[in-house]
C-alpha atoms as a PDB file:
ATOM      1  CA  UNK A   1      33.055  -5.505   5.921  1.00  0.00           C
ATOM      2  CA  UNK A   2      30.411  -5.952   8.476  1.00  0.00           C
ATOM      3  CA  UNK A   3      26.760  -4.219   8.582  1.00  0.00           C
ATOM      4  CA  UNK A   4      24.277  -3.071  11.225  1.00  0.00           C
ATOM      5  CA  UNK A   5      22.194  -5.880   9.932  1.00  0.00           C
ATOM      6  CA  UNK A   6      24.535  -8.780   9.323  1.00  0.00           C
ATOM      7  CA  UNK A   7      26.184  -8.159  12.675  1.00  0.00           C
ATOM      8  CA  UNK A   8      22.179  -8.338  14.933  1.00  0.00           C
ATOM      9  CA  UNK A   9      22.166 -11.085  12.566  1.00  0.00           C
ATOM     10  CA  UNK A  10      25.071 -13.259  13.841  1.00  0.00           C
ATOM     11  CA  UNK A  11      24.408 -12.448  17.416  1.00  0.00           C
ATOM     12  CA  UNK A  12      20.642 -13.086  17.019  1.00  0.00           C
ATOM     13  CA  UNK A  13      22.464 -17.141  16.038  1.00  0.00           C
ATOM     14  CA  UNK A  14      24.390 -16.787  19.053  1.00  0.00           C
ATOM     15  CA  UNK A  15      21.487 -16.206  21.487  1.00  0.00           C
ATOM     16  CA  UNK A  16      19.241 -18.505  19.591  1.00  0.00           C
ATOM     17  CA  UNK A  17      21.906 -21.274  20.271  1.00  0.00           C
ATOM     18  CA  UNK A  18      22.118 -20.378  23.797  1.00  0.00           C
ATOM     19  CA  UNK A  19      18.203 -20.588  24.805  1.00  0.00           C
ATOM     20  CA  UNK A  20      17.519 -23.714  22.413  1.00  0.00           C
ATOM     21  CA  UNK A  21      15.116 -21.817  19.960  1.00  0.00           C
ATOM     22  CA  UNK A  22      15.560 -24.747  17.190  1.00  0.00           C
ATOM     23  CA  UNK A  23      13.522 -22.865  14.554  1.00  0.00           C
ATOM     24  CA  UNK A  24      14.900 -19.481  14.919  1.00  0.00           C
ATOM     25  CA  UNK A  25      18.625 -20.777  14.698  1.00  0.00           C
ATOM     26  CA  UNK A  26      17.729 -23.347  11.991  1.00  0.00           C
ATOM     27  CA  UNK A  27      16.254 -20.059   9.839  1.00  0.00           C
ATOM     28  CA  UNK A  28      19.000 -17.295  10.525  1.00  0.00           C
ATOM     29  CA  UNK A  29      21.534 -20.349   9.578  1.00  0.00           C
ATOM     30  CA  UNK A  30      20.072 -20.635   6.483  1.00  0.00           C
ATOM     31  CA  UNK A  31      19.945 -16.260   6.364  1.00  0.00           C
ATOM     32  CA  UNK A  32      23.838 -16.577   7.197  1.00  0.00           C
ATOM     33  CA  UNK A  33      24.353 -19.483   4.324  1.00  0.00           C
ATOM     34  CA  UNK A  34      22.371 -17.238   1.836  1.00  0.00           C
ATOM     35  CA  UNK A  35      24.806 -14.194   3.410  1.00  0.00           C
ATOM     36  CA  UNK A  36      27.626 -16.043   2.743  1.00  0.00           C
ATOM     37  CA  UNK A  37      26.964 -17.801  -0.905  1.00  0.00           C
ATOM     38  CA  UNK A  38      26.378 -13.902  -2.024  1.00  0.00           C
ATOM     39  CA  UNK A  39      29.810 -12.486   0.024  1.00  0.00           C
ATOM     40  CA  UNK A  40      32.205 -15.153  -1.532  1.00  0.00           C
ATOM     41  CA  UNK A  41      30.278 -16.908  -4.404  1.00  0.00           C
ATOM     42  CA  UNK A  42      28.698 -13.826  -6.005  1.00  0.00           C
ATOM     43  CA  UNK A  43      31.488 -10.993  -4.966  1.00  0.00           C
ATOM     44  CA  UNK A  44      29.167  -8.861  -3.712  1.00  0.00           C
ATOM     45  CA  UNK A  45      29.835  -6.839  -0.751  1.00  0.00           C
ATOM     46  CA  UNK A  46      27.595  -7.156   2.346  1.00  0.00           C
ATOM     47  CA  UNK A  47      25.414  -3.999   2.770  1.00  0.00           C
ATOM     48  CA  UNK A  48      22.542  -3.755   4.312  1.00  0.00           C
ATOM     49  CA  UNK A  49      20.778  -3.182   1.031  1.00  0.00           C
ATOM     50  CA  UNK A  50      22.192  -6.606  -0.293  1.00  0.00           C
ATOM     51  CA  UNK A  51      20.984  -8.544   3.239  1.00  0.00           C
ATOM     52  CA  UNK A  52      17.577  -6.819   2.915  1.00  0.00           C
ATOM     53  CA  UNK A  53      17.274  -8.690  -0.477  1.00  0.00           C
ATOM     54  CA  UNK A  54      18.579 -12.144   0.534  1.00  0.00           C
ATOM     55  CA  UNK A  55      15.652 -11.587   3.597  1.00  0.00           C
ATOM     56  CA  UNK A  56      13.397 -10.775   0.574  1.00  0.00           C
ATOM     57  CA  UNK A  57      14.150 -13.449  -1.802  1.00  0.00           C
ATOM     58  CA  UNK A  58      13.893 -16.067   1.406  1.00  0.00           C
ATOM     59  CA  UNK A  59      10.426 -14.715   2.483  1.00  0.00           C
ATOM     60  CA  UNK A  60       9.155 -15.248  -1.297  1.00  0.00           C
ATOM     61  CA  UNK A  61      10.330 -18.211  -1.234  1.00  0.00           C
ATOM     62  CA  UNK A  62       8.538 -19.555   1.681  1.00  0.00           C
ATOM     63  CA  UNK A  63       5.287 -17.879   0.949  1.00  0.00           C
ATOM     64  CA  UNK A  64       5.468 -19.699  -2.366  1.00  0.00           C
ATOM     65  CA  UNK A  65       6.286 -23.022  -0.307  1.00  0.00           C
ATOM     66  CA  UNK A  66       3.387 -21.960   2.199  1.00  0.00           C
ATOM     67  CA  UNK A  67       0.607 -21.674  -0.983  1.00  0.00           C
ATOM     68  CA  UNK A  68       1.888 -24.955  -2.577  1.00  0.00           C
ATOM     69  CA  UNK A  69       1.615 -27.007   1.131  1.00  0.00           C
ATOM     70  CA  UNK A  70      -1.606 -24.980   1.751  1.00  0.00           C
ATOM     71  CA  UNK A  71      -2.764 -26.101  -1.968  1.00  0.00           C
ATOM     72  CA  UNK A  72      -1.470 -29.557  -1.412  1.00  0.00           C
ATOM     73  CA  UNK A  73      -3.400 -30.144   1.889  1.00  0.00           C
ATOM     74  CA  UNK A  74      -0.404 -30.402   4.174  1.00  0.00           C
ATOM     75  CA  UNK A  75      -1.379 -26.977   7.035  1.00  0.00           C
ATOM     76  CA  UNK A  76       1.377 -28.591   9.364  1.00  0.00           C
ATOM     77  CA  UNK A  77       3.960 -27.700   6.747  1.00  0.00           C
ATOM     78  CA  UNK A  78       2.652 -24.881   5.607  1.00  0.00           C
ATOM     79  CA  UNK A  79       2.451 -23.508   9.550  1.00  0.00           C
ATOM     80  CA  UNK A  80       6.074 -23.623   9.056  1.00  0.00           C
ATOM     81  CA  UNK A  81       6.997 -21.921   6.774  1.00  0.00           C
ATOM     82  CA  UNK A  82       4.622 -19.280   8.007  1.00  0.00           C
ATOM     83  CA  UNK A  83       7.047 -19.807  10.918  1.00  0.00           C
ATOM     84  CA  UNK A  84       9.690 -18.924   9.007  1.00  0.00           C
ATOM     85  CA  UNK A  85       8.526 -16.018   7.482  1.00  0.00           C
ATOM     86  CA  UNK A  86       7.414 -14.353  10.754  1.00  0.00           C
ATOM     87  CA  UNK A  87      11.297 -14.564  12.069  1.00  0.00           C
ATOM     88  CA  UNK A  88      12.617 -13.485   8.602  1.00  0.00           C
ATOM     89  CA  UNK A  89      10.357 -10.505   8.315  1.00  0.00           C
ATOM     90  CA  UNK A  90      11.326  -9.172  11.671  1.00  0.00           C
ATOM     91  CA  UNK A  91      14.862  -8.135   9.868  1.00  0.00           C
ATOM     92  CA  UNK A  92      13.777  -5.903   7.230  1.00  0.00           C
ATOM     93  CA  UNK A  93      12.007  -2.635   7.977  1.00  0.00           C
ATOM     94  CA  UNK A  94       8.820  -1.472   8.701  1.00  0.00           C
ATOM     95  CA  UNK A  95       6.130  -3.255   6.293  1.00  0.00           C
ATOM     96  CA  UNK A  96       3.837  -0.704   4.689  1.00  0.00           C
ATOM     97  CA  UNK A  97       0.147  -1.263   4.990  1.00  0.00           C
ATOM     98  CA  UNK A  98      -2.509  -1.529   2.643  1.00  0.00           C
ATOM     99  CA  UNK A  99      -3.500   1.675   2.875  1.00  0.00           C
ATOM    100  CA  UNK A 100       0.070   3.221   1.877  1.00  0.00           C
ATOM    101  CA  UNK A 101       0.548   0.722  -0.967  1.00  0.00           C
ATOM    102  CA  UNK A 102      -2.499   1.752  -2.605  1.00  0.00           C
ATOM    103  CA  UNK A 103      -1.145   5.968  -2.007  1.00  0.00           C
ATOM    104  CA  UNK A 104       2.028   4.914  -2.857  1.00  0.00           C
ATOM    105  CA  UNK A 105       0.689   3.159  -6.068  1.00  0.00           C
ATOM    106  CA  UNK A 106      -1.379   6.280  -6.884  1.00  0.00           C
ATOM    107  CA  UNK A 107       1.576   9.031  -6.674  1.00  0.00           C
ATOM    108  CA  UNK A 108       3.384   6.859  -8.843  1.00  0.00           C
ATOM    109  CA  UNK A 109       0.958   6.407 -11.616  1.00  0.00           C
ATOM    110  CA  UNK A 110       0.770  10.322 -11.309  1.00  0.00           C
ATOM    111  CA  UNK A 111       3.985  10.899 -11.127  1.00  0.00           C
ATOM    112  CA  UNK A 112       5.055   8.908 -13.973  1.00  0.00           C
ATOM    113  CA  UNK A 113       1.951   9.688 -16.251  1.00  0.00           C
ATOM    114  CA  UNK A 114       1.271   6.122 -16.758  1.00  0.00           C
ATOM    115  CA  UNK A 115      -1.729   5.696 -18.640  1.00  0.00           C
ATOM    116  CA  UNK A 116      -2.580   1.954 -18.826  1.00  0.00           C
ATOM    117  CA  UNK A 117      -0.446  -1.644 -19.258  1.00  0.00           C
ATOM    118  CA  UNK A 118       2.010  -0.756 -21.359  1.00  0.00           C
ATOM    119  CA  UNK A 119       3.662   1.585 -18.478  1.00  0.00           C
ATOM    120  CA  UNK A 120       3.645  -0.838 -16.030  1.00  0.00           C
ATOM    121  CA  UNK A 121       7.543  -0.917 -15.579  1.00  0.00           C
ATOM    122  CA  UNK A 122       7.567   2.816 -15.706  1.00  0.00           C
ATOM    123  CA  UNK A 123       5.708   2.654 -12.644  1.00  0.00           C
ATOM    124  CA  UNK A 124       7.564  -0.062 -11.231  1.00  0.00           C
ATOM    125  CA  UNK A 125      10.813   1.680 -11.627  1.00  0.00           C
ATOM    126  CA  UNK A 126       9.563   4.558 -10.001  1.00  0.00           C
ATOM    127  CA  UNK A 127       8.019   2.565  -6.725  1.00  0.00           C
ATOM    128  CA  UNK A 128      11.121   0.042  -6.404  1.00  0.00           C
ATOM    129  CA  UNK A 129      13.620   2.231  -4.474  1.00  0.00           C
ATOM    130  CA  UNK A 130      10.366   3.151  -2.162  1.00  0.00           C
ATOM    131  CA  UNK A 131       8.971  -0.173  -1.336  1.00  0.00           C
ATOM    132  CA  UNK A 132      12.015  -2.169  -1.311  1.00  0.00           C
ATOM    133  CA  UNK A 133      12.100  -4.041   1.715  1.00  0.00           C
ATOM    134  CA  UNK A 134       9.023  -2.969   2.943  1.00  0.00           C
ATOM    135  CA  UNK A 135       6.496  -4.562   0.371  1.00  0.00           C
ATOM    136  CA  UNK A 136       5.723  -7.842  -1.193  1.00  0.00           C
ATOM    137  CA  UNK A 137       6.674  -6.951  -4.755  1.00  0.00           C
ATOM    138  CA  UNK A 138       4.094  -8.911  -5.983  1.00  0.00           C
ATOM    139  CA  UNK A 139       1.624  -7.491  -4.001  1.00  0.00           C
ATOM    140  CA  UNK A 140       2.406  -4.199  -5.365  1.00  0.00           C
ATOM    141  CA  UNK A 141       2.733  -5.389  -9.158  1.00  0.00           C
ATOM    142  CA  UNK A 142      -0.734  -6.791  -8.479  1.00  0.00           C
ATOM    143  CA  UNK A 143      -2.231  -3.490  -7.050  1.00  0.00           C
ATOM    144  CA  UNK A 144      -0.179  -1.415 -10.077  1.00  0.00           C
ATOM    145  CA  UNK A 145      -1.916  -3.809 -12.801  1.00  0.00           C
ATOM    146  CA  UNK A 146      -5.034  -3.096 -11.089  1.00  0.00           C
ATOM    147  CA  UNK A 147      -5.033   0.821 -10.587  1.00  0.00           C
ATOM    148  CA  UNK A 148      -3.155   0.527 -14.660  1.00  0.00           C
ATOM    149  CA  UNK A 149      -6.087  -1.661 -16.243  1.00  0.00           C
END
């Protein structure tokens, strides 16, 4: 089964490859590895929805890698991985800005009735399916805490 989004994928490698672009292919080979390990190791099927979150969980991990080389005094590496991130996050949609977090954050809260700390994951639940893809997750968790407490 191929997707809309795995198959730009594989010939975003090919023309990477072809004009030399070291980072680029080095970083969708590592997308297509990540594709792969959840296709055969995990039994998942390949939708779109399932290569959105391998993106996802890639892009956390190099902001996390960015903030520990940015802590630990190294800016070459952490350039890198900023690098990274920037090729990664053109493959999942449209981010949502600031301003549409905090909106989004509010109709949730009304929505759900959440009233303070306690219905945090009420409100999460509620603003997953939305953001998914298009926010930092932690981001939003942080800006849900805040409108909650």
């Amino acid at each position: 089964m191929s997707t809309d989004l795995k198959t730009r994928i594989t010939e975003d490698v090919k023309t990477a490859m072809k004009a030399g672009d070291k980072l680029r292919l080095s970083v969708l080979r590592m997308l297509t590895a990540e594709m792969k390990q959840r296709e055969v190791v995990d039994s998942i099927a390949l939708t779109d929805a399932v290569v959105t979150a391998s993106i996802e969980k890639m892009v956390k991990q190099r902001r996390d890698s960015e903030k520990q080389y940015l802590d630990g005094g190294r800016p070459e590496l952490a350039a890198k991985e900023a690098d990274e991130i920037q090729i990664l996050l053109a493959y999942l949609p449209q981010q949502l800005s600031e301003a549409e977090l905090v909106a989004l954050v509010a109709q949730a809260v009304a929505e759900t009735g959440a009233a303070g700390g306690k219905d945090m994951g009420k409100v999460m639940a509620w603003i997953k399916p939305k953001a998914q893809g298009r926010a930092d997750m932690g981001k939003l968790s942080a800006l849900i805490k805040q409108k909650l407490g």
